[in-house]
Every structure is written in structure tokens, then in C-alpha cells.
N, C-alpha and C. Protein backbone atom coordinates (compact mmCIF):
# COMPACT_ATOMS: atom_id res chain seq x y z
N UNK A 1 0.83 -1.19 0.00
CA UNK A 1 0.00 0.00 0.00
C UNK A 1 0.87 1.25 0.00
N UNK A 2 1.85 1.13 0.80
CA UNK A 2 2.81 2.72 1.11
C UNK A 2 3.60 2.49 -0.35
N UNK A 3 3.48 1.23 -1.44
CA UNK A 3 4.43 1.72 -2.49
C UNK A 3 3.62 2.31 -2.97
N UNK A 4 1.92 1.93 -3.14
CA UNK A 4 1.58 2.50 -4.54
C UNK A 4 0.86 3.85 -4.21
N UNK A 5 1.19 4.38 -2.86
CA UNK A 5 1.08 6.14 -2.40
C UNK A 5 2.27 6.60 -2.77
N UNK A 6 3.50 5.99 -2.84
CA UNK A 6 4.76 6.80 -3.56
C UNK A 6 4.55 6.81 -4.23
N UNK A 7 4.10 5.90 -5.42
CA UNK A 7 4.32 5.82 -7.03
C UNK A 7 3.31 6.69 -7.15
N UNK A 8 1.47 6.98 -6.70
CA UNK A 8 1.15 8.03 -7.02
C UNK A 8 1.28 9.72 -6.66
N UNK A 9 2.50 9.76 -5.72
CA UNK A 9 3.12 10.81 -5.33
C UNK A 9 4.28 11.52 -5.91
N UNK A 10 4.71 10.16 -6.53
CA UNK A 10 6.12 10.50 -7.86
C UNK A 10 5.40 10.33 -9.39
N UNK A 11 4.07 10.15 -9.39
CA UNK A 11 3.66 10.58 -10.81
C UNK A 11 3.05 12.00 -10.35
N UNK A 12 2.48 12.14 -9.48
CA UNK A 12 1.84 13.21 -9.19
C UNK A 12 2.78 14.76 -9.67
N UNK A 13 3.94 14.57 -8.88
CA UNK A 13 5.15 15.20 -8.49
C UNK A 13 6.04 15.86 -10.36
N UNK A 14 5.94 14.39 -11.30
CA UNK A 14 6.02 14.33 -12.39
C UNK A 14 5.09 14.82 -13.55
N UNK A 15 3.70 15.00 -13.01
CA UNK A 15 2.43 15.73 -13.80
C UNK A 15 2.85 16.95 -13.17
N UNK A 16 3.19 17.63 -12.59
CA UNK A 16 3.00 18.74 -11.88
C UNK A 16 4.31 19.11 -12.59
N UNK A 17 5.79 19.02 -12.70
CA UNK A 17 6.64 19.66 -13.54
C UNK A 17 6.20 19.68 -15.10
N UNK A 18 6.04 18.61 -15.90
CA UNK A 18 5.80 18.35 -17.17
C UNK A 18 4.56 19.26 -17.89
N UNK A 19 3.05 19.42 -16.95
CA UNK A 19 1.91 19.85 -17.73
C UNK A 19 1.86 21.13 -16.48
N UNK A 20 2.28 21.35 -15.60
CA UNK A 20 2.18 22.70 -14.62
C UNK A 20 1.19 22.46 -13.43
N UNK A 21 1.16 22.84 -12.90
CA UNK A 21 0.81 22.49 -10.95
C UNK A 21 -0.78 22.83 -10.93
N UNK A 22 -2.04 23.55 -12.41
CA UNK A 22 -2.90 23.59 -12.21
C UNK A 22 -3.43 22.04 -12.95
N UNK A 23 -2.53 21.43 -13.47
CA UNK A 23 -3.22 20.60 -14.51
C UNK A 23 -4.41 19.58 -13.80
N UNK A 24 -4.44 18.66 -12.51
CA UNK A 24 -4.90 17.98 -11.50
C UNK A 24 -5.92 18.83 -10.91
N UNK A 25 -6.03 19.73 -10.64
CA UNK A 25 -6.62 20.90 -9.53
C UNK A 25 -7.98 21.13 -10.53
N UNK A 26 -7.73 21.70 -11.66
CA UNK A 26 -9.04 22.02 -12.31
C UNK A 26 -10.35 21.21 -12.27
N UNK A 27 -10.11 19.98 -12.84
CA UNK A 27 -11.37 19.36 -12.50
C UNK A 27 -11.48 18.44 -11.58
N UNK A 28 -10.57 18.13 -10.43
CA UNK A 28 -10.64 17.80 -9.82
C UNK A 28 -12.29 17.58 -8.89
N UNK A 29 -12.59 16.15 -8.65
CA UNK A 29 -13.58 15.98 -8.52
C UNK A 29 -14.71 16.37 -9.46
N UNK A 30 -14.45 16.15 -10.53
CA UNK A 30 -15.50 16.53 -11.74
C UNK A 30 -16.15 15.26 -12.00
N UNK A 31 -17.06 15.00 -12.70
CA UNK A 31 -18.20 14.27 -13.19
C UNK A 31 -18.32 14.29 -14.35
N UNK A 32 -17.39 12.89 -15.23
CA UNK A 32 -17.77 13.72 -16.92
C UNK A 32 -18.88 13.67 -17.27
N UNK A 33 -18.69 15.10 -18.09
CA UNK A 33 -20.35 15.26 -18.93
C UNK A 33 -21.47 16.35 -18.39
N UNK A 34 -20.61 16.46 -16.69
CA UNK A 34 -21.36 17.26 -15.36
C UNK A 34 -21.02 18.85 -15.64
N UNK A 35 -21.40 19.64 -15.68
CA UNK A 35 -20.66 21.04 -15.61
C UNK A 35 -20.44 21.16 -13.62
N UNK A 36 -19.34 21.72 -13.40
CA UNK A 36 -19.46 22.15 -12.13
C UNK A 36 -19.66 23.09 -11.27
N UNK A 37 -19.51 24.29 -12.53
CA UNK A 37 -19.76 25.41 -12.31
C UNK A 37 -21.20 25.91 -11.97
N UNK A 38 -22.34 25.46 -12.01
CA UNK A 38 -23.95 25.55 -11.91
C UNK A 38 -24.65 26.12 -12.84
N UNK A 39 -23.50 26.41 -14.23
CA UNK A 39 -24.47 26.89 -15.11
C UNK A 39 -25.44 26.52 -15.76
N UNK A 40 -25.70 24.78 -15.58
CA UNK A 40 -26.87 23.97 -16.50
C UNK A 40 -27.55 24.36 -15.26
N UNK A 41 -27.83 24.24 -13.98
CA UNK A 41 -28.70 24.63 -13.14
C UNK A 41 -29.33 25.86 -13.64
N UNK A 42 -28.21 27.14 -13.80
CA UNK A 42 -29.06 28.35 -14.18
C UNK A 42 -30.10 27.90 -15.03
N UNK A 43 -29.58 27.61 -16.00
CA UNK A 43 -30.10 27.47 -17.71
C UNK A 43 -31.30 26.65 -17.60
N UNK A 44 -31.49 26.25 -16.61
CA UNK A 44 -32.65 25.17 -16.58
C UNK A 44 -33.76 25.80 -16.04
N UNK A 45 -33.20 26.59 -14.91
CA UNK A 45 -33.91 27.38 -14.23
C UNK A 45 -34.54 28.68 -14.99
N UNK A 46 -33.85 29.21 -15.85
CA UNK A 46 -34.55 30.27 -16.78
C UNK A 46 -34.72 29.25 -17.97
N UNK A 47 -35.07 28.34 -18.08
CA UNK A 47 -35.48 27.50 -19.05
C UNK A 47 -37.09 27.39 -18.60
N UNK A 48 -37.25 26.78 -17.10
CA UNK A 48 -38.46 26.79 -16.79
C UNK A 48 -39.29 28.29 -16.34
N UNK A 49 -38.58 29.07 -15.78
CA UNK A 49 -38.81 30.25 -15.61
C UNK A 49 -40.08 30.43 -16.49
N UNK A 50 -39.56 30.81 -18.17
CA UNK A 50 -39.89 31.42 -19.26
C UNK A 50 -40.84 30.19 -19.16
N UNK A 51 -41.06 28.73 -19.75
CA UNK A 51 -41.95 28.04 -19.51
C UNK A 51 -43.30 28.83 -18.77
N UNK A 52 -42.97 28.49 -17.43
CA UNK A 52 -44.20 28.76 -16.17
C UNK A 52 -44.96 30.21 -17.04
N UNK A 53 -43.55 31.44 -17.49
CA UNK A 53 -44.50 32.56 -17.65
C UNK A 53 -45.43 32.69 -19.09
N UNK A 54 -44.98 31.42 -19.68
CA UNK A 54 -45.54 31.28 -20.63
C UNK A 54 -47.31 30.46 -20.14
N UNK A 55 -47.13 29.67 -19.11
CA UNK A 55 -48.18 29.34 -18.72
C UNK A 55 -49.24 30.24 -17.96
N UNK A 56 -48.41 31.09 -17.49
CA UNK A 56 -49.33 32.05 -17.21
C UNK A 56 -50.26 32.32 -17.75
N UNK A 57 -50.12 32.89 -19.05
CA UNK A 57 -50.76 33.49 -19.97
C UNK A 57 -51.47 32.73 -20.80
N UNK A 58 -51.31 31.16 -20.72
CA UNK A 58 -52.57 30.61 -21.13
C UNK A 58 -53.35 29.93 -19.72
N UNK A 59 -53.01 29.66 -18.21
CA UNK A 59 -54.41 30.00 -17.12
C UNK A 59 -55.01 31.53 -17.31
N UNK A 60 -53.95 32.33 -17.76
CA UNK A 60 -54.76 33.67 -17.70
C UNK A 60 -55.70 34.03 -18.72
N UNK A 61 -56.10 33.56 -20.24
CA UNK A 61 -56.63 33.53 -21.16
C UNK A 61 -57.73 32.27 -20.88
N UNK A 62 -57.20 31.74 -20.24
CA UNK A 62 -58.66 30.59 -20.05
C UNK A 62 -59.21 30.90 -18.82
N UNK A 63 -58.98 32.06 -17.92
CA UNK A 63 -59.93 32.18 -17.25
C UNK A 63 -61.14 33.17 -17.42
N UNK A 64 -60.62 33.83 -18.60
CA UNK A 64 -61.23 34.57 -19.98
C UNK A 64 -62.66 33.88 -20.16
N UNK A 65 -61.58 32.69 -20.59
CA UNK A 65 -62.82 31.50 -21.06
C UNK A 65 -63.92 31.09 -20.27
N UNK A 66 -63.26 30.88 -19.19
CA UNK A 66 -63.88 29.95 -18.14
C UNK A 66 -65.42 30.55 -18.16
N UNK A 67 -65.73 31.96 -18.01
CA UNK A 67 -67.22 32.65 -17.60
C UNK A 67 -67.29 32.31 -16.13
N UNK A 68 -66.62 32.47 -15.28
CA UNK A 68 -66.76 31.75 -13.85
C UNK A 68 -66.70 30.89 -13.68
N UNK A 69 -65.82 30.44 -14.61
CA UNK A 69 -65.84 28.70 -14.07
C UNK A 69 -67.12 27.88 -14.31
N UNK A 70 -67.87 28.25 -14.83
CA UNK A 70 -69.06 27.70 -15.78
C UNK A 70 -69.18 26.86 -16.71
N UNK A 71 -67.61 27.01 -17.55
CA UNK A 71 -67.31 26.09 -18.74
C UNK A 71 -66.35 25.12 -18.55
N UNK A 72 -66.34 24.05 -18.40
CA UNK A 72 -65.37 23.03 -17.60
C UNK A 72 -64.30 22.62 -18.41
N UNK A 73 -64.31 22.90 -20.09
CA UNK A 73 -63.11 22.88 -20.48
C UNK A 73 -61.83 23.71 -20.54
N UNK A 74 -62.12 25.09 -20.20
CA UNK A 74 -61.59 26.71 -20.04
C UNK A 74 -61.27 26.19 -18.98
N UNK A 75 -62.13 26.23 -17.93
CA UNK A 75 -62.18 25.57 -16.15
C UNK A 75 -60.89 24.85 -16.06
N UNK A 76 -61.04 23.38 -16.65
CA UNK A 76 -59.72 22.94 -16.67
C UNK A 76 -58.13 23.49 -16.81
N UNK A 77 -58.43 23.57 -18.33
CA UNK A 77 -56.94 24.17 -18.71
C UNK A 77 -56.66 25.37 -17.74
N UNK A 78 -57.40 26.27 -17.07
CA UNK A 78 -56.72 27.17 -16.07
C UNK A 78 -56.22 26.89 -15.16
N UNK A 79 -57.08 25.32 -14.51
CA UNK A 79 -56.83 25.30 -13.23
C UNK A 79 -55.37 23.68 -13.29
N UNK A 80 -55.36 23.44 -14.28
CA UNK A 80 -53.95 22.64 -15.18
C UNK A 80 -52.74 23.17 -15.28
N UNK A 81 -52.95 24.81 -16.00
CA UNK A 81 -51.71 25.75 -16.52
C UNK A 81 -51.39 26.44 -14.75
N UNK A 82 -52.57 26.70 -14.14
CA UNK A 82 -51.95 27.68 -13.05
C UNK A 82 -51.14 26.68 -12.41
N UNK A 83 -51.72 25.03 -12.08
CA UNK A 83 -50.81 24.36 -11.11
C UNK A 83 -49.06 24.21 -12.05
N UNK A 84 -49.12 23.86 -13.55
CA UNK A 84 -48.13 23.98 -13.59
C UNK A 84 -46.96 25.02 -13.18
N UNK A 85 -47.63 26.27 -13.88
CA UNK A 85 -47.12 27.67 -13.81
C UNK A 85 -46.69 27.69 -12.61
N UNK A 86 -47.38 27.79 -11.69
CA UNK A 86 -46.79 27.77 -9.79
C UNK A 86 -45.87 26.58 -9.85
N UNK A 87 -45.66 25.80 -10.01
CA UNK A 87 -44.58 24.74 -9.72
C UNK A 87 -43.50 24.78 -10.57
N UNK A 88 -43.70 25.84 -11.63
CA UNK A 88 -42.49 26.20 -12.40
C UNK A 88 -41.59 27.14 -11.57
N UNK A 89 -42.42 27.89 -11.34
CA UNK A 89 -42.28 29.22 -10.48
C UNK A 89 -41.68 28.69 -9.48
N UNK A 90 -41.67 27.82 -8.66
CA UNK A 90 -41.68 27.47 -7.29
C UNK A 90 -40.27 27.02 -7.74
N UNK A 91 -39.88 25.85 -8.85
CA UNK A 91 -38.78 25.41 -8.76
C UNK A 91 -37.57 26.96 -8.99
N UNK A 92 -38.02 27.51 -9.93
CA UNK A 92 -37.03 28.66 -10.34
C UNK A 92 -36.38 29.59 -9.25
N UNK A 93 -37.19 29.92 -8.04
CA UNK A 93 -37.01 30.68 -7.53
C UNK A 93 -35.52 29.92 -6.53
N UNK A 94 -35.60 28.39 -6.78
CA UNK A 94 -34.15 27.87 -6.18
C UNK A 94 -33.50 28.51 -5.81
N UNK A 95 -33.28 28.72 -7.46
CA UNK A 95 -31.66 29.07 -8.04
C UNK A 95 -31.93 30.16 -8.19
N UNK A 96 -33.22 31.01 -8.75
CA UNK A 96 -33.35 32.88 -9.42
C UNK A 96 -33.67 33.37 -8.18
N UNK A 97 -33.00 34.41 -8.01
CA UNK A 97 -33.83 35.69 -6.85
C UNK A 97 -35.31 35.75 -6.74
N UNK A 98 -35.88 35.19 -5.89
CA UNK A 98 -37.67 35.35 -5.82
C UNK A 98 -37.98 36.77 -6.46
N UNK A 99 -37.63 37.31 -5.74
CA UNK A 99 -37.95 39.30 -6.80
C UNK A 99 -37.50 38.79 -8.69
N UNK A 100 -36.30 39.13 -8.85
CA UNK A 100 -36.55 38.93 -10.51
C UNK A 100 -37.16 37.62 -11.30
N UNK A 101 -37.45 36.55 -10.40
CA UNK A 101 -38.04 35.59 -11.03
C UNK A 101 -39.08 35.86 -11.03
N UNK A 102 -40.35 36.59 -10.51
CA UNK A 102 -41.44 36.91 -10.18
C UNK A 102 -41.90 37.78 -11.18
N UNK A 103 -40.67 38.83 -11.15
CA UNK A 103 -40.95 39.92 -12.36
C UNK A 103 -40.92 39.35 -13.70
N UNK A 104 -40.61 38.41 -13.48
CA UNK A 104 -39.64 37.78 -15.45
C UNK A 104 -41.00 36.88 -15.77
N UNK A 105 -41.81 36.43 -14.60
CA UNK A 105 -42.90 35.30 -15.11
C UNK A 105 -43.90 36.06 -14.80
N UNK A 106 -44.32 36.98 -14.50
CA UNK A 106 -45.52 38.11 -14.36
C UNK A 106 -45.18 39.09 -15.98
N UNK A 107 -43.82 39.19 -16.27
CA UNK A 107 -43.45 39.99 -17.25
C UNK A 107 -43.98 39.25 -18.45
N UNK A 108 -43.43 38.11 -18.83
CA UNK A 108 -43.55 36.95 -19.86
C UNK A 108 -45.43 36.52 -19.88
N UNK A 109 -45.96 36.60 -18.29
CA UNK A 109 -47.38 36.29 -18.59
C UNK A 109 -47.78 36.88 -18.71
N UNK A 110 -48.17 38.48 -18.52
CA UNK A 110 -48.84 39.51 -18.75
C UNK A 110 -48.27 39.89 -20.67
N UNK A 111 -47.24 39.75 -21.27
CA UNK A 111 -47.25 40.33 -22.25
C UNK A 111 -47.71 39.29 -23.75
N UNK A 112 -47.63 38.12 -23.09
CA UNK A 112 -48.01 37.17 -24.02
C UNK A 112 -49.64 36.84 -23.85
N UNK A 113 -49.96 36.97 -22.54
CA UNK A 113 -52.12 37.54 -22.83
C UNK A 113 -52.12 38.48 -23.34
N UNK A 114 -51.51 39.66 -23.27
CA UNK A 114 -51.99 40.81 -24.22
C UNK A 114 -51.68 40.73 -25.82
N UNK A 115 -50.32 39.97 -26.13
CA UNK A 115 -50.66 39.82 -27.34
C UNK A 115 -51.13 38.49 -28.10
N UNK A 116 -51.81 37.82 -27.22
CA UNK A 116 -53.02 36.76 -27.54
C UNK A 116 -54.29 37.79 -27.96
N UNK A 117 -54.38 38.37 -26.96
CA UNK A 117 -55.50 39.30 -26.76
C UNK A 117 -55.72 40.43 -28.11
N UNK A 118 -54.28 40.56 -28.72
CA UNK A 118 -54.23 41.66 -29.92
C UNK A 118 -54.71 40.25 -31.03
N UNK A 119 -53.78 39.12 -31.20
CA UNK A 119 -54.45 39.10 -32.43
C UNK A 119 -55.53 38.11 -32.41
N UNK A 120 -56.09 37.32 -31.33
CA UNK A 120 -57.68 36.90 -30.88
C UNK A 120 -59.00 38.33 -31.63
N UNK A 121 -58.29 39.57 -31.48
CA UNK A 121 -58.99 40.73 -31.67
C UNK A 121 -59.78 41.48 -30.63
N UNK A 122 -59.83 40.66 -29.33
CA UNK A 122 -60.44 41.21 -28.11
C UNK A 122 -59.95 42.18 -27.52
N UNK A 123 -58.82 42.35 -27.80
CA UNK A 123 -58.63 44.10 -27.98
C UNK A 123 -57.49 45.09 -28.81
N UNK A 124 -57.55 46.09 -29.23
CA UNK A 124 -56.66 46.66 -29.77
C UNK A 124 -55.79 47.11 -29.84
N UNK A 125 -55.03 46.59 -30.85
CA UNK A 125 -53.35 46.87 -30.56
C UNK A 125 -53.14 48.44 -31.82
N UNK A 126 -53.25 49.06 -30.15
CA UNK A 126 -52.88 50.68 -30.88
C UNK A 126 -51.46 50.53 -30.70
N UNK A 127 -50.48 51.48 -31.23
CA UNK A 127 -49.21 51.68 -30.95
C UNK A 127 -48.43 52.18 -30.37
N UNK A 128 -48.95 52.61 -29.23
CA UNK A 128 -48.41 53.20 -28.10
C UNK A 128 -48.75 51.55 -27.14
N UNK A 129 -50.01 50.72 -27.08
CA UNK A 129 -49.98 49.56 -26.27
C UNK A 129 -49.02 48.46 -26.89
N UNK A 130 -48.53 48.83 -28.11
CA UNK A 130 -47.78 47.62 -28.76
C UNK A 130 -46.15 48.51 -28.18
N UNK A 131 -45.68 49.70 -27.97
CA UNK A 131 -45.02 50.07 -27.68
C UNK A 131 -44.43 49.92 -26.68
N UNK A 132 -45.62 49.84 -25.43
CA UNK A 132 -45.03 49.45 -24.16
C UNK A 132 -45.22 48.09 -23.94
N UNK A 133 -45.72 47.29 -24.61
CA UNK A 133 -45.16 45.51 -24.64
C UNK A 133 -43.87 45.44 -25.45
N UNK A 134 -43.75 46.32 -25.95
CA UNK A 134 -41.87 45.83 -26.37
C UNK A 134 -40.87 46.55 -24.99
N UNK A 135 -41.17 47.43 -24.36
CA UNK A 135 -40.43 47.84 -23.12
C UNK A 135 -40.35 46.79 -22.39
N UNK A 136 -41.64 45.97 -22.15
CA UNK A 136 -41.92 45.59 -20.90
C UNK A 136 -40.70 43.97 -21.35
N UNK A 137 -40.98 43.58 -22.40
CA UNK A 137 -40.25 42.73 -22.94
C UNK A 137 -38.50 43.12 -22.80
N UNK A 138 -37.95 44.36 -23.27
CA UNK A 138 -36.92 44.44 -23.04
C UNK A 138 -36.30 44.85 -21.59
N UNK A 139 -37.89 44.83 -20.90
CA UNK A 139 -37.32 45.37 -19.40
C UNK A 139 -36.67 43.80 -18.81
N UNK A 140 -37.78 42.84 -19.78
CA UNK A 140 -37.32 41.39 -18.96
C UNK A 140 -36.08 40.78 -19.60
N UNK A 141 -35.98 41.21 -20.98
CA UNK A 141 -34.13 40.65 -21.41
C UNK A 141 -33.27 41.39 -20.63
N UNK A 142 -33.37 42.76 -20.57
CA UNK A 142 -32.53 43.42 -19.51
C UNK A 142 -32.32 42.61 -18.14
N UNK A 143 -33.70 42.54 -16.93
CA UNK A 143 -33.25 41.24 -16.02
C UNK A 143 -32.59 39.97 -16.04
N UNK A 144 -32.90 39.87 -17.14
CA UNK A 144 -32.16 38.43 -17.40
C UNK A 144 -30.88 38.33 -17.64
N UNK A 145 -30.02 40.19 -17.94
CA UNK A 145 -28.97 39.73 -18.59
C UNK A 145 -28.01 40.64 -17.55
N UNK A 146 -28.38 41.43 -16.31
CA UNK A 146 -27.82 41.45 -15.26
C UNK A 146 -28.25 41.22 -13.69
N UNK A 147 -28.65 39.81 -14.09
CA UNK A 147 -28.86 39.26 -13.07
C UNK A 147 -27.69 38.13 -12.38
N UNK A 148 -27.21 38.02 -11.37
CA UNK A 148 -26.43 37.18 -11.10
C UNK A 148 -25.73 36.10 -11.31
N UNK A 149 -27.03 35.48 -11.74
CA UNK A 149 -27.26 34.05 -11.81
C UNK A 149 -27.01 34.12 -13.39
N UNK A 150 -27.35 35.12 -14.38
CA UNK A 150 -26.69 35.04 -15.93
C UNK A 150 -26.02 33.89 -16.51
């Protein structure tokens, strides 16, 4: 046993002159295939993020539908999309700041009912309301792109 801790102490010793003293250290304890850094975590997390706020906006268009909950197929899909949407939400906020994750899936659901809502025709897309859905949109690429977690 104490030879083959020398021999990996005199290869060690031998990687460390030949390829330089970070070569071992970097991935050390890595997982191939794993990133270690947490960026597939982010990415997953504003993967579902955008998901959930996309669900928003169809519980929020089917509760449109619903008439009070009167029509049981509207009924459904709202009360389907909201449980997803919240459990999207719920996972994101892990890894995202509860504040900008909140804003980014309120941002994403509010602007994608309204422009359901423009071309459904239920209401009108003047250009000052199409104006401030492109703000509100670049207010949320803006969060997204100095936010921490980036």
C-alpha cells in the first residue's frame, strides 16, 4: 500500500513539472459530462422560468374563457396551466432571486395575454400599447442579462 502512495506521489510530483501544478486541480472531482460550475442549473432554471411565464398566460386567457368557471373545459386548462405555472415558479425561484423571477414570469405572462388578446382581436393593438409591450419585454431581457445568476 505505502508503495503505490509513492508511485502516485512520484507521478503526481512528475504531472506537476511536465503539464504545470494547475493541470490535476481544475477538474478535480469533476463528473464527466457534469458542468461544475452551476451553469446547467441556471439554464434550466430560466429554461423553466420562461416556460411557467408562458403558462401564465394561457391560465390567464382561459380564465377569460372559463365565464366563472361555468365552462369546464376553459375551467380545466386554467386550473392545469396555473398548477403547472406555480410549480415552475416554485422550482425557479431555487436558483433565481424570488424578486426577478417573479418579475420575469408576471413579465412573460402579462405580455403574451396581451398579445393573444391583440391578435384573438379582443382588444386593440394601438401603438403606443404595442409600444409598451416591447419595453416591458426588453425590461425582462434586460433582467435576465444582469442578473447574477446570468
Amino acid at each position: 500500500m505505502q508503495q503505490l502512495l509513492s508511485a502516485s506521489l512520484t507521478f503526481r510530483l512528475i504531472l506537476d513539472s511536465v503539464v504545470g501544478n494547475f493541470a490535476h486541480y481544475a477538474d478535480e472531482g469533476a463528473v464527466p459530462a457534469t458542468r461544475q460550475d452551476g451553469q446547467e442549473r441556471f439554464a434550466m432554471a430560466w429554461f423553466v422560468l420562461i416556460v411557467s411565464g408562458m403558462l401564465e398566460a394561457v391560465w390567464a386567457t382561459a380564465l377569460g374563457y372559463a365565464d366563472g368557471f361555468r365552462k369546464l373545459i376553459p375551467s380545466l386548462v386554467f386550473f392545469v396551466a396555473l398548477a403547472l405555472s406555480m410549480a415552475g415558479l416554485a422550482y425557479s425561484v431555487r436558483t433565481i432571486s424570488p424578486a426577478i423571477a417573479y418579475v420575469v414570469w408576471v413579465g412573460i405572462g402579462a405580455c403574451l395575454t396581451v398579445i393573444y388578446a391583440f391578435l384573438a382581436g379582443t382588444e386593440s393593438a394601438t401603438p403606443i400599447k404595442v409600444a409598451l409591450i416591447i419595453v416591458i419585454i426588453a425590461a425582462i431581457a434586460g433582467l435576465k442579462l444582469v442578473s447574477p445568476e446570468a
